[in-house]
Every structure is written in structure tokens, then in C-alpha cells.
Protein backbone atom coordinates (compact mmCIF):
# COMPACT_ATOMS: atom_id res chain seq x y z
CA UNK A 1 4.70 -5.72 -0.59
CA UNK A 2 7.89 -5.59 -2.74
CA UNK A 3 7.55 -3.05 -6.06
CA UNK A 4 8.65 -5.81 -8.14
CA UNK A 5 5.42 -7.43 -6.47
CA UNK A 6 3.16 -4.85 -8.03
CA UNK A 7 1.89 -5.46 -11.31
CA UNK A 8 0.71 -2.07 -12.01
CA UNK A 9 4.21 -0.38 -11.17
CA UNK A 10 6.41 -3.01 -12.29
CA UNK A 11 7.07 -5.15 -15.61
CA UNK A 12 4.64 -3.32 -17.87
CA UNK A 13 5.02 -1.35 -20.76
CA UNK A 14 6.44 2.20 -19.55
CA UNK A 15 6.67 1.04 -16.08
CA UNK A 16 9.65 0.55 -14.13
CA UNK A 17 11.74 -2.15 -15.49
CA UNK A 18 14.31 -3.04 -12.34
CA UNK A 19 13.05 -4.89 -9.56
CA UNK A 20 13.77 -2.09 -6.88
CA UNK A 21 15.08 -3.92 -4.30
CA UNK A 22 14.26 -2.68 -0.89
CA UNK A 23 11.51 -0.69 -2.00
CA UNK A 24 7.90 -1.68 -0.84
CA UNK A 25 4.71 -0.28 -1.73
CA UNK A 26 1.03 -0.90 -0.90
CA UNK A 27 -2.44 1.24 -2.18
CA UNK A 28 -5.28 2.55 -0.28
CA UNK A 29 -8.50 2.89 -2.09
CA UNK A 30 -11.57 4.32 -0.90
CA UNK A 31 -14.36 5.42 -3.58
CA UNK A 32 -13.20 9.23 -3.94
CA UNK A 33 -9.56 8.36 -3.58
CA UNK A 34 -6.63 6.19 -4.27
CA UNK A 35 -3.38 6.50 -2.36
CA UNK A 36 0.02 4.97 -2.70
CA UNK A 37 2.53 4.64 -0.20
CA UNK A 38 6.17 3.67 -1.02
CA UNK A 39 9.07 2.84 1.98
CA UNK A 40 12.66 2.03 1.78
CA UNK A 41 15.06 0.79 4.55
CA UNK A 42 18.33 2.01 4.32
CA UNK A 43 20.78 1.39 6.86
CA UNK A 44 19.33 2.94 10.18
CA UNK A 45 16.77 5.47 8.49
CA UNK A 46 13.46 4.91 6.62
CA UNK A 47 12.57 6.66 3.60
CA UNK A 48 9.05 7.66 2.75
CA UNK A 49 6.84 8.96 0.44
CA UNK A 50 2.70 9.15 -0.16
CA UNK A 51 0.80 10.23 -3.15
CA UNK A 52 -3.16 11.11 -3.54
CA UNK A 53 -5.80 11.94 -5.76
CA UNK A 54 -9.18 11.87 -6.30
CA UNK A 55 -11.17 9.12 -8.48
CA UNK A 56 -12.24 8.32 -10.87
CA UNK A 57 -8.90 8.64 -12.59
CA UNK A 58 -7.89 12.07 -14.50
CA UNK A 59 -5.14 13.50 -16.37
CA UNK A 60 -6.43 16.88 -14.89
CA UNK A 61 -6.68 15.52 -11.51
CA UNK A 62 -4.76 17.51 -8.77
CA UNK A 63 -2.93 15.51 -6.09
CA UNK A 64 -1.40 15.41 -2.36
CA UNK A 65 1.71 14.21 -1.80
CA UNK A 66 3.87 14.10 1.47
CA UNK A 67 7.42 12.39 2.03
CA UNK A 68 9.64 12.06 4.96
CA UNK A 69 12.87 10.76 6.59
CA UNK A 70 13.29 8.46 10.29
CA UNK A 71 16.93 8.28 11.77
CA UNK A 72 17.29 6.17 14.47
């Protein structure tokens, strides 16, 4: 789904305030962990990036992240 889509990234107090147009987003939540996954299409390439951590949610809380580039 489009960022701007995303209440919890987008149009909130501290959040991002543009609508981020090409960028989509969607959350995977399990009960230990919550990941989210953002994509962009640019051109002939994708963009990505994924970020992890453990719940409940924590300040201290370590996370994973990976990211990545596709040229076709």
C-alpha cells in the first residue's frame, strides 16, 4: 500500500509529512515481532529496504534491518 496510505507513518504528529509518491509499504506482525517493508520503483530498478524487532515495543529494543537494489 502507498506510505501516504499508512496512518502510522504518514500525517501524524512527527511523522512524515509528504505523501511519498512511489513509495509503498506494508507490516508483518507475528507475536514476538513486527516487520516493515518499504519498495520504490524507479525507472528500471527496485529499491528496497526491511526493518525488525522484537515485541512488545522498546526503546532498548535491538533490530534487523536489510536493504537492496534490482536492475533489470
Amino acid at each position: 500500500m502507498p506510505v501516504a496510505d499508512v496512518p502510522y507513518l504518514y500525517a501524524s504528529q512527527g511523522e512524515l509529512t509528504d505523501p511519498c509518491y512511489g513509495l509503498f509499504t506494508f507490516r508483518i506482525s507475528t507475536g514476538q515481532s513486527q516487520q516493515d517493508v518499504f519498495v520504490s520503483f524507479l525507472n528500471r530498478a527496485v529499491l528496497f529496504s526491511s526493518f525488525r524487532t522484537a515485541l512488545p515495543l522498546n526503546p532498548s529494543n535491538t533490530y534487523d534491518y536489510l536493504y537492496g537494489v534490482a536492475l533489470k
